[in-house]
Structure formats: structure tokens, C-alpha cells
Protein backbone atom coordinates (compact mmCIF):
# COMPACT_ATOMS: atom_id res chain seq x y z
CA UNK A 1 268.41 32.04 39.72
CA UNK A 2 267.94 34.02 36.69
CA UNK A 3 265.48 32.27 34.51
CA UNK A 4 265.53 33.50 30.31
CA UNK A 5 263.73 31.75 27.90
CA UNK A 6 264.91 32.59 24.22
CA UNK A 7 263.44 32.33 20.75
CA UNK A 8 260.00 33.79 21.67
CA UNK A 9 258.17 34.68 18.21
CA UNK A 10 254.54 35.33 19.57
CA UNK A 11 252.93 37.61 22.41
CA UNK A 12 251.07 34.21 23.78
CA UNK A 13 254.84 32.43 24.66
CA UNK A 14 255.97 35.88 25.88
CA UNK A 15 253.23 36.51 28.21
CA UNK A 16 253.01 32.78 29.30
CA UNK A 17 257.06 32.60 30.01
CA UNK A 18 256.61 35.69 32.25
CA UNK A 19 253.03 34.17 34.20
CA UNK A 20 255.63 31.08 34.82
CA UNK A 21 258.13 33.40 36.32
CA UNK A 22 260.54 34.01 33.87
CA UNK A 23 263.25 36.48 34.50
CA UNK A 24 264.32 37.55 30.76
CA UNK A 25 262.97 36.51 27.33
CA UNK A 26 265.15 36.38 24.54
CA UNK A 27 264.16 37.81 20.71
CA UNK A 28 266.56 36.31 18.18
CA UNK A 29 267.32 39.07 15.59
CA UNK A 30 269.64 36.63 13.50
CA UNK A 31 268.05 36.06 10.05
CA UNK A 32 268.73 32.56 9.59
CA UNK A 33 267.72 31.13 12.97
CA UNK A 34 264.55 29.41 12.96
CA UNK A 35 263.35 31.76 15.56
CA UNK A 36 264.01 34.69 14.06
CA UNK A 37 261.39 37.68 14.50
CA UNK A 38 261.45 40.68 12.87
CA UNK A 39 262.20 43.76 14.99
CA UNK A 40 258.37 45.01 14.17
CA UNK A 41 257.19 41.57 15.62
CA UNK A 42 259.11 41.78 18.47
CA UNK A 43 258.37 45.51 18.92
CA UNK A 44 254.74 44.19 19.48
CA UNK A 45 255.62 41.67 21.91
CA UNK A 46 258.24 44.11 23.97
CA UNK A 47 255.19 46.65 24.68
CA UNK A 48 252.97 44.21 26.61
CA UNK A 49 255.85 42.98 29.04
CA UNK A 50 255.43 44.14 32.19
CA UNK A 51 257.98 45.75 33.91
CA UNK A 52 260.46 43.93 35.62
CA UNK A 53 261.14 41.57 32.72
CA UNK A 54 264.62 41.27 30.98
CA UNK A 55 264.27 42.26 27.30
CA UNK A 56 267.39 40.65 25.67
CA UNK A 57 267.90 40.99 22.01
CA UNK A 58 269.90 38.26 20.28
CA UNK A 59 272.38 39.01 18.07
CA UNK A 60 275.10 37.17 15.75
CA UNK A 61 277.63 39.02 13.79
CA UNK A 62 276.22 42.21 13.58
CA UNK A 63 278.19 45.54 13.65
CA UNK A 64 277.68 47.61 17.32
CA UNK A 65 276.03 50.38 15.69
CA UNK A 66 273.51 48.09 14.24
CA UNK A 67 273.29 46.53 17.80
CA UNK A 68 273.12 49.57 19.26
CA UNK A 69 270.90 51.47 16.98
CA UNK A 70 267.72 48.21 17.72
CA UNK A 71 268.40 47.99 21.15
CA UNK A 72 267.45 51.51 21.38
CA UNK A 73 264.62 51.95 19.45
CA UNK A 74 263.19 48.47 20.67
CA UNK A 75 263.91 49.33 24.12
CA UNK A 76 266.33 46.26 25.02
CA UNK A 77 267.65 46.19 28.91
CA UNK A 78 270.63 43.41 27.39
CA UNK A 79 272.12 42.59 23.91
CA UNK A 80 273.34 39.13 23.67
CA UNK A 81 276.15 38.61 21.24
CA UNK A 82 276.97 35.89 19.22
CA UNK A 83 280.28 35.09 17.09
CA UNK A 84 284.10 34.53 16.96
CA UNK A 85 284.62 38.07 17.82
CA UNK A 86 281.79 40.23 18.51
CA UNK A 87 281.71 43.94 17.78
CA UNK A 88 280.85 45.10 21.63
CA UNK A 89 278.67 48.23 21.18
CA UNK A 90 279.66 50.65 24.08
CA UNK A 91 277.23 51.74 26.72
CA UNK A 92 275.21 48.98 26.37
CA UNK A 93 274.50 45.51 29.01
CA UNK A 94 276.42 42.82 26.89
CA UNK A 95 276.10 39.11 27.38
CA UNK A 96 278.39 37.28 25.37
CA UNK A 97 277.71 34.01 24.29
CA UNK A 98 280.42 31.25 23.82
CA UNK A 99 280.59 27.72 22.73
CA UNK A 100 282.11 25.18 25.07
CA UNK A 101 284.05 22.52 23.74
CA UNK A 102 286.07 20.02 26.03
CA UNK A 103 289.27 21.55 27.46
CA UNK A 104 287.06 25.27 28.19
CA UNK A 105 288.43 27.12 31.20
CA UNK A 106 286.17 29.58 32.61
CA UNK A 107 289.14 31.80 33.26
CA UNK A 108 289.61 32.52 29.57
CA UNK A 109 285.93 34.12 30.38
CA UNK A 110 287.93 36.66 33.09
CA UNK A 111 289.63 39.24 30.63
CA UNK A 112 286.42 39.18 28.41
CA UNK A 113 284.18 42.34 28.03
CA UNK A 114 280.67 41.46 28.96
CA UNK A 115 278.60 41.11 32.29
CA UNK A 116 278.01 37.76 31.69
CA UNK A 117 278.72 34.85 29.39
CA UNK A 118 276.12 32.39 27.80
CA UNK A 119 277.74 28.94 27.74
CA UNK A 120 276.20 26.73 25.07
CA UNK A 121 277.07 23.39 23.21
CA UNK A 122 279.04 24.27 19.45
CA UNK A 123 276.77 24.92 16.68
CA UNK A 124 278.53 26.42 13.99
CA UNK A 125 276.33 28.65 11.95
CA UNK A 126 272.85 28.19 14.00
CA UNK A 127 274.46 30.24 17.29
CA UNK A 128 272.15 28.13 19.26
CA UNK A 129 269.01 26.72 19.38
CA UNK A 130 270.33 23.25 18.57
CA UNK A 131 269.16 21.67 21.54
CA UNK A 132 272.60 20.06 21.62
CA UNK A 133 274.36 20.03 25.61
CA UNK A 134 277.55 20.33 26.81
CA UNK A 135 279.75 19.06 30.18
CA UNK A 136 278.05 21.43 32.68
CA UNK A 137 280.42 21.45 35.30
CA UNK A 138 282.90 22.77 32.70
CA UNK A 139 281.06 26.38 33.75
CA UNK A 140 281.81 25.61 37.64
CA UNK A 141 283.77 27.59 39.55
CA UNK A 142 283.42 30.95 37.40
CA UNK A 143 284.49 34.38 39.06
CA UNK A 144 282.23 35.81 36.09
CA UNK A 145 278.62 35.29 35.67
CA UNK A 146 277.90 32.43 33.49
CA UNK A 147 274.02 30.89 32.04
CA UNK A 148 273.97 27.72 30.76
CA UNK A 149 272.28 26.76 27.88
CA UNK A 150 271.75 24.09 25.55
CA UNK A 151 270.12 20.88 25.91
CA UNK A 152 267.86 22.38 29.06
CA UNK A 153 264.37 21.22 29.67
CA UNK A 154 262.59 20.42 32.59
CA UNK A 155 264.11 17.13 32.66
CA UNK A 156 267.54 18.48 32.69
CA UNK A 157 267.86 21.61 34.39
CA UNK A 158 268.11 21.02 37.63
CA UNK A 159 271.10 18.52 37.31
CA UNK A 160 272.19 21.25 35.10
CA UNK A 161 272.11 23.57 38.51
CA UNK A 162 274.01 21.49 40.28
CA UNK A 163 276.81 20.47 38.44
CA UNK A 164 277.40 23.88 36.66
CA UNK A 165 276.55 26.23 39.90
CA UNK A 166 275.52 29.19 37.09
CA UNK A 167 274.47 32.31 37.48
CA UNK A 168 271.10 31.66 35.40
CA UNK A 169 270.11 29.23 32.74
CA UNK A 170 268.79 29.72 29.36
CA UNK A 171 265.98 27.41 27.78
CA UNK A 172 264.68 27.36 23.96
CA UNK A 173 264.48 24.74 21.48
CA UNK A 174 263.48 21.65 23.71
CA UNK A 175 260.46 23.43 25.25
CA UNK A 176 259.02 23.86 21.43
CA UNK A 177 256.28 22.38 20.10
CA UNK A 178 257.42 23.70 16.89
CA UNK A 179 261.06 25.82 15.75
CA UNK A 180 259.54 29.18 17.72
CA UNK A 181 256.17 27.98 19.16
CA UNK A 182 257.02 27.13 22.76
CA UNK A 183 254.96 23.98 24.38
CA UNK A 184 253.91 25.94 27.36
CA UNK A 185 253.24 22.90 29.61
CA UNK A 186 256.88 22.18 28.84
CA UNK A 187 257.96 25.66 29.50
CA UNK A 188 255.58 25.70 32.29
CA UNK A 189 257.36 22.98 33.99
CA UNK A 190 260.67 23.79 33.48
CA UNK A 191 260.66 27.16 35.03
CA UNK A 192 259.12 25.04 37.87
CA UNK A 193 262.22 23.44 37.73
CA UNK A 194 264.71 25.59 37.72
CA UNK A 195 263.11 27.98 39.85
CA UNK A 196 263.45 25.22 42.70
């Protein structure tokens, strides 16, 4: 099970995600998240990763040669785009995230460029974060990889698992003490969780 937790803002979250077992950690480049981090910040952060770690940078509505032009100099292994229709930057690991209302078919994911597809609850201008969850067994029975997000903690994510049968799953606002401080004994627990 891949295992991301998003919106990290400090090295102490970054480096405590990855002691839990974290398999990527998300750095929200969109300006008017909550989480946002500035690609110095995050440059910080990125160096003392150790290897092995997915470095995904989070995107919304940005053009692919802005994408393109971060995820190089910061060194990302995946971009994860946000928006009605994303501007896919070539060459590049894509995950492409999409809001699931009721009557989604995870074939519409088939024809879609990207190696997998973040499934979160509808948010409107946030992209995320909202903490908000959706009908998880909506993402069952994908021939694409699909994480599910939104509304995972370590409370949820295991019934999560089982009803959506994802490729990974994506934590961030409910395992916050704050918007972009994580509660580590939160995120502590639910990588317990979903790791099982």
C-alpha cells in the first residue's frame, strides 16, 4: 500500500511521516492552500529525505512549463495536478487528481493521461485539504491506479481500504494539529493503520 501524506510545511512532519513509514510526502505549491510552502521551504525539507521517499509536488492550475521547470530544480520524483483540465507537462510522473461526486465511473479515469489518479471529495477552489470524504467504493474496481483521499485518519482508513481496494491512500488535514502542522501521534497512528 502506498502510504503519502500531503501538506507537509516543516522538516520535523517530514522526517516524522517518513520514521512512521511513509511512502511519499506531498508539498502543496498552490498559493492559496493553507499548506502552502514556498519552493525555498520545501527545497530545505526535500534535501534531508532519505532516499527511497516519494517527493510529490502539488500543483493546481499551473502551466506545464511552470510544473516542469520546479519539479526540476526541486528534484520532484511525481507532480500531482489539480484542476478542470490540467496542463500535463511531458516527461514528467503525473498524478492527476479528481473530485468524485455521486454517479463517478472509474472508467472515465481509463483514457486519462496520468499514472495514477487521486480521488478526493469536491472542494471547489481549496483542491483538497478539506477533510471532507467521499463514497469509497465509488474508486473500486479501477483498471488504473487510484489513492484515496479525503476524510482519512486513523479512524477511517482502513474501512477506507476495504471498500475502495486503492492503489494507495493520501492523508492531510485530519492528522493536523493546526492547517500544516501535522499531530504526529495522529499521523503516527494512521500510517499504523493503513500500513496493516
Amino acid at each position: 500500500m502506498m502510504v503519502k501524506i500531503c501538506g507537509i510545511t516543516n522538516r520535523g512532519d517530514a522526517l516524522a511521516a517518513v520514521d512512521g513509514g511513509a511512502s511519499a510526502l506531498g508539498f502543496n505549491f498552490y498559493p492559496p492552500s493553507p499548506r502552502y510552502i514556498a519552493p525555498e521551504a520545501a527545497h530545505a525539507i526535500l534535501a534531508a529525505l532519505p532516499p527511497g521517499v516519494l517527493k510529490v509536488g502539488v500543483f493546481a492550475n499551473e502551466p506545464a512549463a511552470a510544473v516542469a521547470a520546479l519539479a526540476g530544480r526541486l528534484g520532484l520524483d511525481i507532480v500531482q495536478l489539480h484542476g478542470e483540465s490540467p496542463d500535463i507537462p511531458a516527461g514528467l510522473r503525473v498524478w492527476r487528481a479528481l473530485p468524485v461526486a455521486p454517479g463517478f465511473d472509474v472508467a472515465s479515469l481509463d483514457p486519462l493521461p496520468a499514472e495514477a489518479f487521486l480521488l478526493d471529495a469536491p472542494s471547489g477552489a481549496l483542491y483538497g485539504g478539506t477533510g471532507r470524504s467521499f463514497d469509497w467504493s465509488l474508486a473500486r474496481g479501477a483498471r488504473r491506479p487510484v489513492i484515496l483521499a479525503g476524510g482519512l485518519d486513523e479512524t477511517s482508513v482502513r474501512r477506507a481500504i476495504e471498500e475502495g481496494r486503492p492503489w494507495g491512500v493520501d492523508a492531510c488535514s485530519r492528522l493536523e494539529s493546526s492547517p500544516g502542522c501535522k499531530d504526529r501521534g495522529r499521523m503516527a497512528q494512521f500510517l499504523k493503520a493503513a500500513q496493516r
